[in-house]
Structure formats: structure tokens, C-alpha cells
PDB file of N, CA and C in Angstrom:
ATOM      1  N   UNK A   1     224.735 183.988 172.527  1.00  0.00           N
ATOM      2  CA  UNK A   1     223.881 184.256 173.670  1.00  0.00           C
ATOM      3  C   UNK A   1     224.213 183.280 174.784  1.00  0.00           C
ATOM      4  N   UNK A   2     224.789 184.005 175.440  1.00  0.00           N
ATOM      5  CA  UNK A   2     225.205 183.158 177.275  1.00  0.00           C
ATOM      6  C   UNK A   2     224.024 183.092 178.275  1.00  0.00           C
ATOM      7  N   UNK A   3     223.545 184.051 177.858  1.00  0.00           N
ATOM      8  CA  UNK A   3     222.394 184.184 179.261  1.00  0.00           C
ATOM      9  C   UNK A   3     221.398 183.661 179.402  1.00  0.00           C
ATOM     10  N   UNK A   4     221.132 182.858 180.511  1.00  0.00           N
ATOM     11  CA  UNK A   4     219.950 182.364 180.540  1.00  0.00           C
ATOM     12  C   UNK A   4     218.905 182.758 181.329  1.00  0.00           C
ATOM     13  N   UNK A   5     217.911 182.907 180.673  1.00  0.00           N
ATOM     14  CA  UNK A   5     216.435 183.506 180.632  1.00  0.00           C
ATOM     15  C   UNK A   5     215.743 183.120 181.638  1.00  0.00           C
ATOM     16  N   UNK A   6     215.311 184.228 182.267  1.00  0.00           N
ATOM     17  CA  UNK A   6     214.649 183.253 183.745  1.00  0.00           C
ATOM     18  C   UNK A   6     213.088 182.915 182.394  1.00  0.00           C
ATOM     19  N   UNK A   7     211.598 182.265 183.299  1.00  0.00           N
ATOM     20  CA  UNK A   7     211.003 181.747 182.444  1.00  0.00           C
ATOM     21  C   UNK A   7     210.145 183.125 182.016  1.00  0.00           C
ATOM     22  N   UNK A   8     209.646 184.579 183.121  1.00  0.00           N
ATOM     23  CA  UNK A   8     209.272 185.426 182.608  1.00  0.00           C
ATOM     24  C   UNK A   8     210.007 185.944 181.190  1.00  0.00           C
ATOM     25  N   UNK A   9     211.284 186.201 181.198  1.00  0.00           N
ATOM     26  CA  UNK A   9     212.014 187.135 180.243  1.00  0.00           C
ATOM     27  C   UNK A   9     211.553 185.972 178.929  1.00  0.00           C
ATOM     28  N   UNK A  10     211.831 184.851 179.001  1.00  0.00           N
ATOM     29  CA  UNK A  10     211.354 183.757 177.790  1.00  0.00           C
ATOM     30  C   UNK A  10     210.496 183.892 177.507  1.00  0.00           C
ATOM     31  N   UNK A  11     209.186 184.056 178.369  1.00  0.00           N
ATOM     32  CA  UNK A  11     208.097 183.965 177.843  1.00  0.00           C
ATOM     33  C   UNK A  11     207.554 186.015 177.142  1.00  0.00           C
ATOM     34  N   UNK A  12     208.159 186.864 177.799  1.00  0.00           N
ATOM     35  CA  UNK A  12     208.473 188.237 176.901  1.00  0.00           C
ATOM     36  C   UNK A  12     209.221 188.199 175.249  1.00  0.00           C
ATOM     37  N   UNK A  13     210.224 187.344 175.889  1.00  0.00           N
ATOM     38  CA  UNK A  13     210.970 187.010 174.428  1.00  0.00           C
ATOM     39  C   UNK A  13     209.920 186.232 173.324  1.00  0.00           C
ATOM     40  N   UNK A  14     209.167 185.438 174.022  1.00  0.00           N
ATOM     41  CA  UNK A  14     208.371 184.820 172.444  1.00  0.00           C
ATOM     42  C   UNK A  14     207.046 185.568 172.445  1.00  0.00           C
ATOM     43  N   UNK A  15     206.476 186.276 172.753  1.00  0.00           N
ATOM     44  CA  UNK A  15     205.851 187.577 172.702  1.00  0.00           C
ATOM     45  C   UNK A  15     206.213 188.120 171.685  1.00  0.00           C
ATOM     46  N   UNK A  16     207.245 188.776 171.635  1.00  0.00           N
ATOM     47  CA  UNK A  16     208.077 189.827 170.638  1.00  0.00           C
ATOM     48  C   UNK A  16     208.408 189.243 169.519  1.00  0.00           C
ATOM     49  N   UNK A  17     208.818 187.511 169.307  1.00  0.00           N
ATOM     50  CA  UNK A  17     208.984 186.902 168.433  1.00  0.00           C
ATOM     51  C   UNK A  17     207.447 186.589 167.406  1.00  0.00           C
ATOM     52  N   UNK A  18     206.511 186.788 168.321  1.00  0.00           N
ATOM     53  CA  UNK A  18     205.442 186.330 167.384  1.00  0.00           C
ATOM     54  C   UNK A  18     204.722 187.694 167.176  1.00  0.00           C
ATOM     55  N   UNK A  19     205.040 188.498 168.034  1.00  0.00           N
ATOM     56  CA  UNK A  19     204.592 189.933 167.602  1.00  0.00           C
ATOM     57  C   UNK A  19     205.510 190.113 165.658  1.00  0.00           C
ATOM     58  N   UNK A  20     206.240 189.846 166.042  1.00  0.00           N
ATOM     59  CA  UNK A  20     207.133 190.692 164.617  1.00  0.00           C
ATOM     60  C   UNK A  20     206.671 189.070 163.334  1.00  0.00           C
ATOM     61  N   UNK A  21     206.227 187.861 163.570  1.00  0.00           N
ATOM     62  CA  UNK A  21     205.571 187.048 162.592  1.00  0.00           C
ATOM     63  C   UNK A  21     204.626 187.718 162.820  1.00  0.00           C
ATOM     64  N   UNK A  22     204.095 187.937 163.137  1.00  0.00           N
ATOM     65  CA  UNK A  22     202.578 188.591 162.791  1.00  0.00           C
ATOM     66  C   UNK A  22     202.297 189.832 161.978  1.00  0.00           C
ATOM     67  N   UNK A  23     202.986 190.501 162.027  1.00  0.00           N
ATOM     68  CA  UNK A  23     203.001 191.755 161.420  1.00  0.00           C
ATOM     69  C   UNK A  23     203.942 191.267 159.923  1.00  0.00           C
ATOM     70  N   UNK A  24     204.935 190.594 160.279  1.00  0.00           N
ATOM     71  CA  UNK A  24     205.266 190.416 158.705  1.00  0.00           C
ATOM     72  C   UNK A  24     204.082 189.407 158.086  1.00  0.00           C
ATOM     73  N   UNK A  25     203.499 188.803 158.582  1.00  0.00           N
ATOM     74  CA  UNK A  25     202.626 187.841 157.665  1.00  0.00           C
ATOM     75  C   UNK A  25     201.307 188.552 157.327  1.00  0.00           C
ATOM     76  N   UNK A  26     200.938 189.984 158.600  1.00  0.00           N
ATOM     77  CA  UNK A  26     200.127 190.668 157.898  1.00  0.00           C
ATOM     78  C   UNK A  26     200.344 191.648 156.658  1.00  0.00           C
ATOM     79  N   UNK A  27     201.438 192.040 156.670  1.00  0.00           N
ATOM     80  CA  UNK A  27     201.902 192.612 155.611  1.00  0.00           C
ATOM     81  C   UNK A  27     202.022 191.997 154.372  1.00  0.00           C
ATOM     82  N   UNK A  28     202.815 191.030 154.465  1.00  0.00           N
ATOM     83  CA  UNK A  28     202.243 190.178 153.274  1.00  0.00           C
ATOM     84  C   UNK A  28     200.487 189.973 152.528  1.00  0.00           C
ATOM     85  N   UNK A  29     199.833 189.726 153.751  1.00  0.00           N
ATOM     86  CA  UNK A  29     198.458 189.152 153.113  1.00  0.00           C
ATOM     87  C   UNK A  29     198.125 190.686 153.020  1.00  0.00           C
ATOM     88  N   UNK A  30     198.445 192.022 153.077  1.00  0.00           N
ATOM     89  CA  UNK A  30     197.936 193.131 152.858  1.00  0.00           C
ATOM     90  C   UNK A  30     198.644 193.410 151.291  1.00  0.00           C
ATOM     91  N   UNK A  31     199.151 193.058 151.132  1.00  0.00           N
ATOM     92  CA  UNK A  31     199.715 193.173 149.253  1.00  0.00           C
ATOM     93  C   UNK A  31     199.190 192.210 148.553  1.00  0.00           C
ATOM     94  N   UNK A  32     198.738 190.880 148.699  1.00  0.00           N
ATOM     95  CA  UNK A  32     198.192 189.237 148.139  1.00  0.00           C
ATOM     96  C   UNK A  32     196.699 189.297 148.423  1.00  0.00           C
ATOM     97  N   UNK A  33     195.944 189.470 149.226  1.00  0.00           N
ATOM     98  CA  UNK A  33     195.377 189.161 149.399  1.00  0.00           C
ATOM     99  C   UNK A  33     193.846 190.047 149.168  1.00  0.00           C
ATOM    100  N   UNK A  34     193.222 189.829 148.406  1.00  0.00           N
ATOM    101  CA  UNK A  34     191.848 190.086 148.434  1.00  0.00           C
ATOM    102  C   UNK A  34     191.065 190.931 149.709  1.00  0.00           C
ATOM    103  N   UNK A  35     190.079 191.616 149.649  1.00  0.00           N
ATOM    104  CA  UNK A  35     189.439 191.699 150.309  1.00  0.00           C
ATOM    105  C   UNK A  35     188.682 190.198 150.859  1.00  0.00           C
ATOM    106  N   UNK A  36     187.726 189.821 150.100  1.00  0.00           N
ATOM    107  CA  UNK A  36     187.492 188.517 150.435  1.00  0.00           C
ATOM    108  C   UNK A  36     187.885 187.348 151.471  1.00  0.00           C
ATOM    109  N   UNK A  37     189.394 187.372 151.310  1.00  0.00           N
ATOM    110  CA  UNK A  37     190.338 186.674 151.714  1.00  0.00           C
ATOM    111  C   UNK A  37     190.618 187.106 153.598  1.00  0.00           C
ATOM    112  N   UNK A  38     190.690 188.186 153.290  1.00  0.00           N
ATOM    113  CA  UNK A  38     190.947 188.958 154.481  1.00  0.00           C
ATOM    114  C   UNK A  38     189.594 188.888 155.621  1.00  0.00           C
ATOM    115  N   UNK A  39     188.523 189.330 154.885  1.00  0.00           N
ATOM    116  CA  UNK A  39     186.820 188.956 155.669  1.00  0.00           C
ATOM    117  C   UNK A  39     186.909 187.525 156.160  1.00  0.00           C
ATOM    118  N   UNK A  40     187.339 186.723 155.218  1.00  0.00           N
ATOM    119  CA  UNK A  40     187.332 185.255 155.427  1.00  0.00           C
ATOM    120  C   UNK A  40     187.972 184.917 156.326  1.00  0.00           C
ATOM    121  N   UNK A  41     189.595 185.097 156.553  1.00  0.00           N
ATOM    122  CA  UNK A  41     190.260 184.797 158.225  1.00  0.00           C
ATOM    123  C   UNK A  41     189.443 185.622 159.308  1.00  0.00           C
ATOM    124  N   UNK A  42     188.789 186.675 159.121  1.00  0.00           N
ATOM    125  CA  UNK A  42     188.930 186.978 160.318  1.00  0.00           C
ATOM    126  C   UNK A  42     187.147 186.252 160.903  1.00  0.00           C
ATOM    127  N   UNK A  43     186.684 186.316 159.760  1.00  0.00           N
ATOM    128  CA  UNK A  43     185.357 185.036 160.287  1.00  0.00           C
ATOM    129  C   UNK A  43     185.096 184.335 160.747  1.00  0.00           C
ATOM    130  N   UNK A  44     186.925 183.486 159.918  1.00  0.00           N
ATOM    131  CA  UNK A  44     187.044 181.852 160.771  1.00  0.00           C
ATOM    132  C   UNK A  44     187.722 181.760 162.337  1.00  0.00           C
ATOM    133  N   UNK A  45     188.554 183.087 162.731  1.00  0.00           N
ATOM    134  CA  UNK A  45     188.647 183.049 163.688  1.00  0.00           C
ATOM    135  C   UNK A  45     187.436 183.482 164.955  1.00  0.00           C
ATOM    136  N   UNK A  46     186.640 184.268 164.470  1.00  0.00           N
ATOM    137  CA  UNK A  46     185.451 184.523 165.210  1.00  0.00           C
ATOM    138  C   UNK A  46     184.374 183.420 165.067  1.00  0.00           C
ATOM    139  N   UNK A  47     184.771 182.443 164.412  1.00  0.00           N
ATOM    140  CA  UNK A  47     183.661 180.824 164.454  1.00  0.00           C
ATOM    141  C   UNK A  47     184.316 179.853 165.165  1.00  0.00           C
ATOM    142  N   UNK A  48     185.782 180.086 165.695  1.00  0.00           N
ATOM    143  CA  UNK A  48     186.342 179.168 166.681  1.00  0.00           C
ATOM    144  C   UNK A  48     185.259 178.984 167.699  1.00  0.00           C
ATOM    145  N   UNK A  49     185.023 177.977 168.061  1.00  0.00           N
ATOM    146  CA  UNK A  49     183.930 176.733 169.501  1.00  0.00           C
ATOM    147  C   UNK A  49     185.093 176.859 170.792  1.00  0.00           C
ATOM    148  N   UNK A  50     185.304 177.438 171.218  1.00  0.00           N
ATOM    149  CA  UNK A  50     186.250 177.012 172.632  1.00  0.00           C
ATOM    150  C   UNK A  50     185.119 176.296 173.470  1.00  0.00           C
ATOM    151  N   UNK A  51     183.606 176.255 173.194  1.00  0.00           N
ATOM    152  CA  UNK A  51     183.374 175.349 174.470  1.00  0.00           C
ATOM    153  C   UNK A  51     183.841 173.891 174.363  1.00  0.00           C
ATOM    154  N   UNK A  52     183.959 173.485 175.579  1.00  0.00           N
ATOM    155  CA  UNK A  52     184.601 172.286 175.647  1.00  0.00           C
ATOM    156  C   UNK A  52     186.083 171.636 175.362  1.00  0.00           C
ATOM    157  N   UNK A  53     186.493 173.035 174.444  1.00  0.00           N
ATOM    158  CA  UNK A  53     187.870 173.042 174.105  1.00  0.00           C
ATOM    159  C   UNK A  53     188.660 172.686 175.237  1.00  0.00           C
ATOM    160  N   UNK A  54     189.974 172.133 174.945  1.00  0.00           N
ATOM    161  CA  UNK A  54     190.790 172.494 176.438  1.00  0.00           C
ATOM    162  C   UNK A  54     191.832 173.597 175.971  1.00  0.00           C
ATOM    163  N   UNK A  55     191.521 174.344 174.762  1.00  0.00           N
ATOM    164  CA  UNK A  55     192.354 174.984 174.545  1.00  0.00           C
ATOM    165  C   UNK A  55     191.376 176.586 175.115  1.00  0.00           C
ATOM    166  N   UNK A  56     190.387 176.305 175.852  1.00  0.00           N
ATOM    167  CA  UNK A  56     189.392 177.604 176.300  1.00  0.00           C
ATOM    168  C   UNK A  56     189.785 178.285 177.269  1.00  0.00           C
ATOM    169  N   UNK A  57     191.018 178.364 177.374  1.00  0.00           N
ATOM    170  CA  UNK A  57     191.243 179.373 179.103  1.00  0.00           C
ATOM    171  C   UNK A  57     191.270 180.853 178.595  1.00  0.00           C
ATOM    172  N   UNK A  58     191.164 181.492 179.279  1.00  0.00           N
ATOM    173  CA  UNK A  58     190.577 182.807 179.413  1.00  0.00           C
ATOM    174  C   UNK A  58     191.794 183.554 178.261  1.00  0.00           C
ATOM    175  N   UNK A  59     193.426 183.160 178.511  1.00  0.00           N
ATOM    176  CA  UNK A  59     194.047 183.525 177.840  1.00  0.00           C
ATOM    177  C   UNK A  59     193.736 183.360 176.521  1.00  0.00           C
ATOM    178  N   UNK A  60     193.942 182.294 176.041  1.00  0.00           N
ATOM    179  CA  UNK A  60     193.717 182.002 174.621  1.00  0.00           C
ATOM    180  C   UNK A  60     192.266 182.524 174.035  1.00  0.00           C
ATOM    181  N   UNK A  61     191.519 182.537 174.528  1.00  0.00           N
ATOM    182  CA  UNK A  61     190.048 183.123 174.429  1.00  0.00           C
ATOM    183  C   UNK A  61     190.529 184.817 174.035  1.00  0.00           C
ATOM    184  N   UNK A  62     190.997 185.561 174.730  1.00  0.00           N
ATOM    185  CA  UNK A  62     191.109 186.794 174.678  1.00  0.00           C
ATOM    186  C   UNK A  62     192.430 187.295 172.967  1.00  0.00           C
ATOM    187  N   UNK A  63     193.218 186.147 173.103  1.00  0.00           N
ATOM    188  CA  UNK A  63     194.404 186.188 172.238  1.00  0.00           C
ATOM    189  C   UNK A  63     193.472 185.750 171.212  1.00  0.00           C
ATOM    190  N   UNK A  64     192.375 185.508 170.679  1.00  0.00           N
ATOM    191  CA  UNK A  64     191.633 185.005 169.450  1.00  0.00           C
ATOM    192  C   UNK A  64     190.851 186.421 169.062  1.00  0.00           C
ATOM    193  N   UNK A  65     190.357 186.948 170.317  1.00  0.00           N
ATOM    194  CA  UNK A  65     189.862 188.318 169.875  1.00  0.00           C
ATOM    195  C   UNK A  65     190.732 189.448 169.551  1.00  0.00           C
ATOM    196  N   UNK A  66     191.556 189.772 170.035  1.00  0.00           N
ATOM    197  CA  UNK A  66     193.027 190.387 169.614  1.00  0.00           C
ATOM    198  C   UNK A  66     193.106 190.178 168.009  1.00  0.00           C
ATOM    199  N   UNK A  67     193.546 189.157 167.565  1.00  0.00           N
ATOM    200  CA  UNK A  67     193.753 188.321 166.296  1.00  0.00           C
ATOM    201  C   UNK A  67     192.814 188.988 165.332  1.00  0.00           C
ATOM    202  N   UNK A  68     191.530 188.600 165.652  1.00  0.00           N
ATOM    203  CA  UNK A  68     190.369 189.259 164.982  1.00  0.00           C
ATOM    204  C   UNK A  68     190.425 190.754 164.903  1.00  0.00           C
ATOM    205  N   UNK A  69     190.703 191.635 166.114  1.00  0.00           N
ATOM    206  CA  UNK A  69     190.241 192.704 166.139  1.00  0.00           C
ATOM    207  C   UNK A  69     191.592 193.269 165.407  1.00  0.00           C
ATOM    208  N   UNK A  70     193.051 192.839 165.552  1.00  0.00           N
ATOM    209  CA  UNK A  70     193.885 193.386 164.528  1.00  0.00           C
ATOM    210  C   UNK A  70     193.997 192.894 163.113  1.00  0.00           C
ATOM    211  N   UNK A  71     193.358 191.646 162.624  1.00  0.00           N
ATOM    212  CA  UNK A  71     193.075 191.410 160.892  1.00  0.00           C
ATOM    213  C   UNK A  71     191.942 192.550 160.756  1.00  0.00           C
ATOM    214  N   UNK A  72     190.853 192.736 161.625  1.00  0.00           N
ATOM    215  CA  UNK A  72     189.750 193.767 161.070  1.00  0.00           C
ATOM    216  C   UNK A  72     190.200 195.666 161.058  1.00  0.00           C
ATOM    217  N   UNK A  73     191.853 196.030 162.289  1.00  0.00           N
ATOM    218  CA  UNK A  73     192.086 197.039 161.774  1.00  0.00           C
ATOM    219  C   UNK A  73     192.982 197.085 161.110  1.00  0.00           C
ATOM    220  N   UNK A  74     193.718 196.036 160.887  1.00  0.00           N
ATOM    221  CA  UNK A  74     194.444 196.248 159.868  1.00  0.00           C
ATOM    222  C   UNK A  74     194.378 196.439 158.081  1.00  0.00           C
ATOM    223  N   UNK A  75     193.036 195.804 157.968  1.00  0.00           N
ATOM    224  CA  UNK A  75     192.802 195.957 157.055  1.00  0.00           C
ATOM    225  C   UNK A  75     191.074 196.466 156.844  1.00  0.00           C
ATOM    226  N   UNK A  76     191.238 197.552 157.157  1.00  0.00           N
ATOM    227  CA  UNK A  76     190.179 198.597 157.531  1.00  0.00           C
ATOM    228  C   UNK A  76     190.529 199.882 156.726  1.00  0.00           C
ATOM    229  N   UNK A  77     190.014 200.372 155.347  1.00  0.00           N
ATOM    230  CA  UNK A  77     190.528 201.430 154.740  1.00  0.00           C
ATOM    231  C   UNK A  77     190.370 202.287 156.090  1.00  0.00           C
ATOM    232  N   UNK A  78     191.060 203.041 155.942  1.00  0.00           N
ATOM    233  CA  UNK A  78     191.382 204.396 156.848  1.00  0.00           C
ATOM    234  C   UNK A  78     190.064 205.113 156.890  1.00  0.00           C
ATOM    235  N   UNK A  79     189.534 205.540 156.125  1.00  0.00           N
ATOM    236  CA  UNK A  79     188.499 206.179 155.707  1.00  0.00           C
ATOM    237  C   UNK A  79     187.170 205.761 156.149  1.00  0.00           C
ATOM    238  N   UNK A  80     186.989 204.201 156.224  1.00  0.00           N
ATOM    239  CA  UNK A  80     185.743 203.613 157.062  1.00  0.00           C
ATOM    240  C   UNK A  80     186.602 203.622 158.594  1.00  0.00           C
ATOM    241  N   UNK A  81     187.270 203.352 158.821  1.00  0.00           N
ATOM    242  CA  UNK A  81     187.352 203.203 160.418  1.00  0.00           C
ATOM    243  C   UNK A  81     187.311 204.371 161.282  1.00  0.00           C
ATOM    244  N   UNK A  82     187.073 205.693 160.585  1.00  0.00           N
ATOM    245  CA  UNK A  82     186.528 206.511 161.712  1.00  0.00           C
ATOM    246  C   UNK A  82     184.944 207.084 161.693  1.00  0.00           C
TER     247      UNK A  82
END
């Protein structure tokens, strides 16, 4: 790889890089993992405190609900989620 990335295309590029960890690590915890297990991350991410955080900007705030809302459809029998 010669080309260098202006900082948009970089910051697309690690997008896509953590898009595809994410989906393999959900896949994984969808064969390992418990129901239990699964209720449990997505709890602890909906008990994150951003007040006062400095990690609270609107981005990261919204990227925590994302998180949540794809552990809860991802592992959502088919059958309850409609």
C-alpha cells in the first residue's frame, strides 16, 4: 500500500475495520455464549455514566447506543423481534 490516506478516507477505513471486529466477535459470543451472558453486556453498556465523563460527546454517546441496540438485535430470536 503506497497511498496515502487523506484523514477522511482513514478515518472510513477504521470504520470498516471495526465494523468487521465486531461482527466477528459477535459471532463468536453467538455460538459461546449464554443467554445470560449476552443480557449481561448489553446492560453493562446501557449502565455506562457519561456524565462528567470526558469521554461524553455526543459521538461516543450515540456509538454506545448502537452497541446496545445491535447486541439486543443480534441476539433477539427472530420470532420475539417482530
Amino acid at each position: 500500500m503506497s497511498k496515502v490516506f487523506t484523514a477522511e478516507e482513514e478515518l472510513q477505513s477504521d470504520i470498516v475495520a471495526c465494523q468487521l471486529v465486531i461482527k466477528q466477535i459477535l459471532d463468536v459470543i453467538d455460538v459461546i455464549a449464554p443467554v445470560e451472558v449476552r443480557e449481561k453486556m448489553a446492560n453493562q453498556l446501557k449502565a455506562i455514566d457519561f456524565t462528567g465523563h470526558p469521554a461524553a460527546d455526543a459521538v461516543t454517546l450515540r456509538a454506545v447506543q448502537k452497541a446496545v441496540a445491535l447486541i439486543e438485535l443480534k441476539f433477539t430470536p427472530q420470532n420475539e423481534a417482530h
